[in-house]
Each structure stands twice: as structure tokens, then as C-alpha cells.
Protein backbone atom coordinates (compact mmCIF):
# COMPACT_ATOMS: atom_id res chain seq x y z
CA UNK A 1 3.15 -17.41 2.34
CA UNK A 2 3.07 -13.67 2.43
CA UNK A 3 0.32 -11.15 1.22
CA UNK A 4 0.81 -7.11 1.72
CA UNK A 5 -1.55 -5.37 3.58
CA UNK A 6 -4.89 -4.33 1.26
CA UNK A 7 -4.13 -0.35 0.23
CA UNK A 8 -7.17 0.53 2.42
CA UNK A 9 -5.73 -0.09 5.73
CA UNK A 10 -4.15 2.95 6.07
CA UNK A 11 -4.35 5.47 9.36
CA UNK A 12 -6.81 7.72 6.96
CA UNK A 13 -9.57 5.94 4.95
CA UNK A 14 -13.28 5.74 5.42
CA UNK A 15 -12.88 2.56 7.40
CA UNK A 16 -10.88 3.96 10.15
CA UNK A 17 -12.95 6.81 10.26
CA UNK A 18 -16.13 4.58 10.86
CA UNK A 19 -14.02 2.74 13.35
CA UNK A 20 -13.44 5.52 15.11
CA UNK A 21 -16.55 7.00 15.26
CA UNK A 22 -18.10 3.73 16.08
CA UNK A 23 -20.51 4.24 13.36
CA UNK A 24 -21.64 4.78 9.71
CA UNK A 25 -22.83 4.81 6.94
CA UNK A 26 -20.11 2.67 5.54
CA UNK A 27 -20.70 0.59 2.51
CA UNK A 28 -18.86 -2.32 0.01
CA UNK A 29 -19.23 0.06 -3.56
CA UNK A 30 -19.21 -2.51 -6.29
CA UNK A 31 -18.13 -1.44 -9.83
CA UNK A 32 -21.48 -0.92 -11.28
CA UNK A 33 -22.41 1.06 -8.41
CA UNK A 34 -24.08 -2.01 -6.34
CA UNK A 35 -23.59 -0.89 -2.33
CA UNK A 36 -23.39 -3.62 0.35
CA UNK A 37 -24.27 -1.91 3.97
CA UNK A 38 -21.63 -2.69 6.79
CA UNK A 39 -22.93 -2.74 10.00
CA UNK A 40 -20.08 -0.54 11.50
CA UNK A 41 -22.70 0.18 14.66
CA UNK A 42 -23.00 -3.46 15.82
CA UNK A 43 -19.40 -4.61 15.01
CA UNK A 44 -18.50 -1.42 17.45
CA UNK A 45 -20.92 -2.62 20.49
CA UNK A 46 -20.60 -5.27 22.57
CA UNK A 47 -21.08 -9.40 21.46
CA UNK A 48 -24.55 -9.84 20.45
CA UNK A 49 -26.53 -13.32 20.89
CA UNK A 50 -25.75 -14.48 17.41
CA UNK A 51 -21.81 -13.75 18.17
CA UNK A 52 -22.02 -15.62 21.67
CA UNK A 53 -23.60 -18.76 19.95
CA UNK A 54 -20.31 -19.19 17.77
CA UNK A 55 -17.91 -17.92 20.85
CA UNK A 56 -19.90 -20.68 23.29
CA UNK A 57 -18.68 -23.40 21.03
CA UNK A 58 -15.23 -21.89 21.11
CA UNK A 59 -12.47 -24.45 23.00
CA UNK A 60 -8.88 -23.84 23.70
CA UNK A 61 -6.85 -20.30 22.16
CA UNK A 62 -9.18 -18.70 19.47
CA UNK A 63 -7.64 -16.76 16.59
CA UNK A 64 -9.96 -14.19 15.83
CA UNK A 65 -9.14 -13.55 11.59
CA UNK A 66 -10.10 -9.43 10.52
CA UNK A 67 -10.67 -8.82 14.21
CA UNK A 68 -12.26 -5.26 13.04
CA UNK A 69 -12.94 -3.44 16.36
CA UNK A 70 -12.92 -6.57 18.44
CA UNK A 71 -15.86 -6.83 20.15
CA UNK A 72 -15.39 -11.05 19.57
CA UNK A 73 -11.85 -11.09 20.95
CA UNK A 74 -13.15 -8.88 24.34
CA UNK A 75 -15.59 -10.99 24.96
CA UNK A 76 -13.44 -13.84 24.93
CA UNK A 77 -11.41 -11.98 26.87
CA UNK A 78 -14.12 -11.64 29.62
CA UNK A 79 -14.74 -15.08 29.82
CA UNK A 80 -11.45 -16.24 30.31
CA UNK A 81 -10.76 -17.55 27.23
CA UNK A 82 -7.10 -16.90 25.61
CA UNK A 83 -8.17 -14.77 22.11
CA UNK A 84 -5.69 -13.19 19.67
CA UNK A 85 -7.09 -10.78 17.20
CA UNK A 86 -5.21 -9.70 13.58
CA UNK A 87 -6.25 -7.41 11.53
CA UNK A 88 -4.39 -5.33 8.47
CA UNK A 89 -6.01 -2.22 9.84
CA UNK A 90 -4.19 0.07 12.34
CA UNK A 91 -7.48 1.89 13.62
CA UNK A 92 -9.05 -1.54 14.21
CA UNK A 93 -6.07 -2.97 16.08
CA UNK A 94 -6.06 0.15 18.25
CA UNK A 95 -9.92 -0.13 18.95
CA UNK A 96 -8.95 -4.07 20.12
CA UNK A 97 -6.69 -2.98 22.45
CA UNK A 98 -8.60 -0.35 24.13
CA UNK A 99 -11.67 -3.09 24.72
CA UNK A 100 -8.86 -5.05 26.49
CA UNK A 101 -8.32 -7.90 23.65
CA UNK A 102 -4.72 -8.66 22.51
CA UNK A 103 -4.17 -7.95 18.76
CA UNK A 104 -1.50 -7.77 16.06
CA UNK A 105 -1.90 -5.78 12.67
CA UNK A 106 -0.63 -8.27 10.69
CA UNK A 107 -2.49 -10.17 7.67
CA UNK A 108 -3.54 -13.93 7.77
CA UNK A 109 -1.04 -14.76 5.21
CA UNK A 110 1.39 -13.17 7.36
CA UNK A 111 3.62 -15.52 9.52
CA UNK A 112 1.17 -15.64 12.54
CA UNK A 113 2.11 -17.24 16.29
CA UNK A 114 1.37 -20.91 17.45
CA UNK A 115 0.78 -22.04 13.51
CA UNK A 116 -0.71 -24.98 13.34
CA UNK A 117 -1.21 -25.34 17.42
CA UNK A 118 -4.85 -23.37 17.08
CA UNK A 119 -7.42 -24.77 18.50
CA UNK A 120 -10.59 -22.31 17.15
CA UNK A 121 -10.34 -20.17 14.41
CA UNK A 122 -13.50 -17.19 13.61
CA UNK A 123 -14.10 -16.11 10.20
CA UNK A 124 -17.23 -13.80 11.12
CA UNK A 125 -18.68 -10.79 9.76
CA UNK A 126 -18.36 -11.61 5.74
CA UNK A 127 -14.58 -12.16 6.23
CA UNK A 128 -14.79 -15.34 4.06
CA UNK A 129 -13.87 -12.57 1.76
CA UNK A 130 -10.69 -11.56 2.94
CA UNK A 131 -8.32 -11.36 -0.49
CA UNK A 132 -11.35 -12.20 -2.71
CA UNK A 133 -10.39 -15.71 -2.86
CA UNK A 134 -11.94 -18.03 -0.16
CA UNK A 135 -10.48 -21.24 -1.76
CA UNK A 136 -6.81 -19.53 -0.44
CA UNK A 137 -8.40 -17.98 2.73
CA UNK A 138 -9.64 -21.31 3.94
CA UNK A 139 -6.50 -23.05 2.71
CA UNK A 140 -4.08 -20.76 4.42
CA UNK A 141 -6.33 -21.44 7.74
CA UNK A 142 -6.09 -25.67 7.66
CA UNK A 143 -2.01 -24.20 8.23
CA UNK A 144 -2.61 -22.09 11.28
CA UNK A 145 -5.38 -24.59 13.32
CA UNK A 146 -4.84 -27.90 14.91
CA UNK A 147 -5.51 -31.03 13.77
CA UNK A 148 -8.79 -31.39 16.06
CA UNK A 149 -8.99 -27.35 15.40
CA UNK A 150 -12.64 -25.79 14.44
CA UNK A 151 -13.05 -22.96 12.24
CA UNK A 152 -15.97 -21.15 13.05
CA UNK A 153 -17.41 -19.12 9.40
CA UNK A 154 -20.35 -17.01 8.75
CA UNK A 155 -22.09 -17.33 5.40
CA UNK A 156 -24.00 -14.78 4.00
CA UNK A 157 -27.45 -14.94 4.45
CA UNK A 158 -28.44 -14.83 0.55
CA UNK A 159 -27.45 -17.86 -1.63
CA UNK A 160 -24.61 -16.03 -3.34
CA UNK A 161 -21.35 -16.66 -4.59
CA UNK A 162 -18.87 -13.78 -5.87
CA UNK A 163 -15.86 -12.60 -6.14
CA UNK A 164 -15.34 -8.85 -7.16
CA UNK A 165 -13.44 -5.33 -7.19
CA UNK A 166 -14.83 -3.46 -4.09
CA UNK A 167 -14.41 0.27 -2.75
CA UNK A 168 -15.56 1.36 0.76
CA UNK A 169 -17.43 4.15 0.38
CA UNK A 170 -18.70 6.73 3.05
CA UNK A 171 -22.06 7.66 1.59
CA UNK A 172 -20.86 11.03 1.18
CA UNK A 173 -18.56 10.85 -1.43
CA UNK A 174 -15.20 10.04 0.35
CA UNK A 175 -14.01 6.62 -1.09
CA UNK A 176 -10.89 4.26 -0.77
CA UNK A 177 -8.81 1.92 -3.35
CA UNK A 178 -10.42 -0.79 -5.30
CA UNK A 179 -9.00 -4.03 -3.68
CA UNK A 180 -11.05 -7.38 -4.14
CA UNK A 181 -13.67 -9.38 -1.91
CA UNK A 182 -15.58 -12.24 -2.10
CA UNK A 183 -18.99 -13.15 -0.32
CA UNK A 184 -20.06 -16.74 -0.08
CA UNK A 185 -23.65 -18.34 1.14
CA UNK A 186 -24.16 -21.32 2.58
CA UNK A 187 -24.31 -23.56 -0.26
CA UNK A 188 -21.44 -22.07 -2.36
CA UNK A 189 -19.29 -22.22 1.28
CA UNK A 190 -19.57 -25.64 1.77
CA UNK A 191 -18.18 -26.65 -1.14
CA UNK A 192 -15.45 -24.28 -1.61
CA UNK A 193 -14.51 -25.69 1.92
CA UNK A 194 -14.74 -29.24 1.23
CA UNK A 195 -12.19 -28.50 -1.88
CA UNK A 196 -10.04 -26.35 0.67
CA UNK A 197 -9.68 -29.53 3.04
CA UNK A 198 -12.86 -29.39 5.02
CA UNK A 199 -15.35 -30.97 6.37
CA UNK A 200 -18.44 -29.44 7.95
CA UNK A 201 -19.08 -30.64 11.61
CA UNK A 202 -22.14 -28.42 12.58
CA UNK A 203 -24.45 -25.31 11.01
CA UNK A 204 -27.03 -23.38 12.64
CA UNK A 205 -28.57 -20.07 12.37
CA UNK A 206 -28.95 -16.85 14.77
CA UNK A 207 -31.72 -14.70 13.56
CA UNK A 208 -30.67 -13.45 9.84
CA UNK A 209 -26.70 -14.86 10.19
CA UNK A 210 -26.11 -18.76 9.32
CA UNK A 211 -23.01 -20.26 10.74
CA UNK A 212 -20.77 -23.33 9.96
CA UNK A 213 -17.96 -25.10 11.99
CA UNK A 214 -15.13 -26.39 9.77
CA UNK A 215 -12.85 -29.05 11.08
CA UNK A 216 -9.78 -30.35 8.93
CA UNK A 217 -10.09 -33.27 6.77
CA UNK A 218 -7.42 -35.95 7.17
CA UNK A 219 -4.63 -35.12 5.61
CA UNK A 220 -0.83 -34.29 5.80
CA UNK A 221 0.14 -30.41 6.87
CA UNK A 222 -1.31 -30.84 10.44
CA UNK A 223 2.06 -31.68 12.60
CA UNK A 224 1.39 -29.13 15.40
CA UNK A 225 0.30 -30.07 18.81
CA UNK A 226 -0.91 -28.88 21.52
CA UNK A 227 -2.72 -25.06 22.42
CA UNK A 228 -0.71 -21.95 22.47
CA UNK A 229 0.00 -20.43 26.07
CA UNK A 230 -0.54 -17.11 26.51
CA UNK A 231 -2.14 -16.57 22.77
CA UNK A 232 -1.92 -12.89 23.27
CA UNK A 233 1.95 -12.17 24.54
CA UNK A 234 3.04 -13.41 21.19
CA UNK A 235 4.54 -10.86 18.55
């Protein structure tokens, strides 16, 4: 299963340029002219309290999915705990590596190391959305975790459930491709997981962002055993 890289990872676009900077504004521009914020400033600091309840639960080598500018994947870094972030974006895969997390610019439907020998899996930050088509997202995930794997996901905080043509847009005209996204609350999450191959073993919420943990539902696809050593050394 292969997917190419979305036409807005490229070395010049507004994302990079808010990675970069470590800041906004940076928005989600919706074909009617809807904008969803993105909070470029807190993805670009350090783990807050709402990440470190999800990275707590964390066990085993953690696959951190759209690592962005990897604040999640250094912290697990600084506790010890063997993280791997991917991401299709080159700026955020250099921001990674310069917190001291190990990343590859690759895309989740990209062959990935230790398939099916995860044993957590993070899905934070709206990522659910990743190709506009959670159902596939969370399907291509039951592949890469292991059978007593946990995916950690963040719903949004709204009851919502779409799937559109985005933009990013810089608030000052400079804009990207279209490519599509989806965003998914709690309600519309848990059942586009249970259909995935799902089941949901815990949610709580940190201020204004719910959580879930996902573990695989019994079924065949889940030979791999065992962690992967050294999650980070892979290529």
C-alpha cells in the first residue's frame, strides 16, 4: 500500500515556513472560505500536560504518525522511551531531528519499519485526517501495530464529522494546493474505528482535547511479534 506525498510538503509552502518560524498564523482554508486555526505555536514548544497524559500511557516503541515538529517524539526521547517520528514534510522532519527525535519523511502508507511489531501508535493533533479518509488511516494502522498494540487518537473537540478539500493558508494571502482532510469528534471516531477493526479501551479529556486509546479487534492481519529494537536506526 503506497500513497505519494500530499503536493504541500514541499521545501517552500506556508507550512514549512510556519515550521520554521515556530509560529503563525497558519490556517486549514476550506472551499467556501471556512478557516480552521492551527496551533503552529504550541506544536513548536515543548509537550504540554494534555500531550504527556497520552505519552504516560505510552508502552514499548511508539510510532509517532505526522510527527509535525516533534515535540511528542522528543519527549519520548527524554524519557527513555524508543519513538520514531514520519512525516511527508521535509521542514518538519528536519525540526524532529534538531529536538533530538529520530524521524523519516516518509508517508504512513509508505512501507514503514517493524510493521506490525508496534507497540503504541499517536494520531494527535487532528491527524485522524491524514488523506481525508480515516476509515483507510485507521485501517492502514491495525497493519503497522501489534496485536496487544494501542493507538493513541485525538478527536476534535466539536461533535463533527467531515471530510473536505483543504488549502493552508498564511493569513496573508500566500496559499498551498488543495489536497483533502478529514476531522472527526468523538462520536463520529468511535464508530469509524469500530468499522476499521477497533475497539476502544479508554477515553479521557485534557482541558479542551478528548482522547481515545484504540486496541485491535480480534482478527487475522496481526502475525508480528515482539517490539522493534532501536525504533529510530531503521531506514
Amino acid at each position: 500500500m503506497s500513497a505519494p506525498a500530499p503536493p504541500w510538503c514541499t521545501e517552500r509552502d506556508p507550512y514549512a515556513d510556519a515550521l520554521r518560524s515556530g509560529r503563525g498564523p497558519l490556517f486549514l482554508r476550506r472551499t467556501d472560505g471556512w478557516l480552521l486555526p492551527l496551533e503552529v505555536e504550541r506544536w513548536c514548544a515543548g509537550a504540554d500536560e494534555a500531550d504527556m497524559s497520552v505519552l504516560r500511557r505510552c508502552s514499548g516503541a511508539v510510532l509517532d504518525i505526522g510527527c509535525g515538529p516533534g515535540r511528542l517524539v522528543a519527549a519520548l526521547a527524554a524519557l527513555g522511551v524508543p519513538a520514531l517520528g514520519v512525516d511527508t514534510s521535509p521542514a518538519a522532519i528536519a525540526r524532529t531531528r534538531g529536538a533530538g527525535g529520530a524521524a523519516l519523511q516518509r508517508s504512513v502508507f509508505d512501507p514503514l519499519p517493524g510493521e506490525g511489531r508496534w507497540q503504541s501508535a499517536l494520531l494527535l493533533d487532528g491527524n485522524v485526517g491524514i488523506g481525508g479518509d480515516p476509515s483507510k488511516l485507521l485501517a492502514r494502522i491495525r497493519e503497522l501495530l501489534a496485536p496487544d498494540g494501542l493507538l493513541y487518537v485525538e478527536a476534535a473537540p466539536a461533535e463533527v464529522e467531515e471530510r473536505t478539500e483543504v488549502r493552508l493558508d498564511d493569513g496573508t494571502g500566500g496559499r498551498g494546493p488543495a489536497f483533502l482532510w478529514a476531522r472527526l469528534g468523538r462520536g463520529a471516531l468511535r464508530e469509524r474505528a469500530v468499522g476499521a477493526g477497533w475497539h476502544v479501551s479508554e477515553e479521557w479529556r485534557c482541558g479542551e482535547r478528548p482522547f481515545m486509546a484504540l486496541g485491535p479487534s480480534a482478527g487475522p492481519g496481526h502475525s508480528g511479534t515482539g517490539a522493534p529494537g532501536g525504533a529510530g536506526t531503521h531506514g
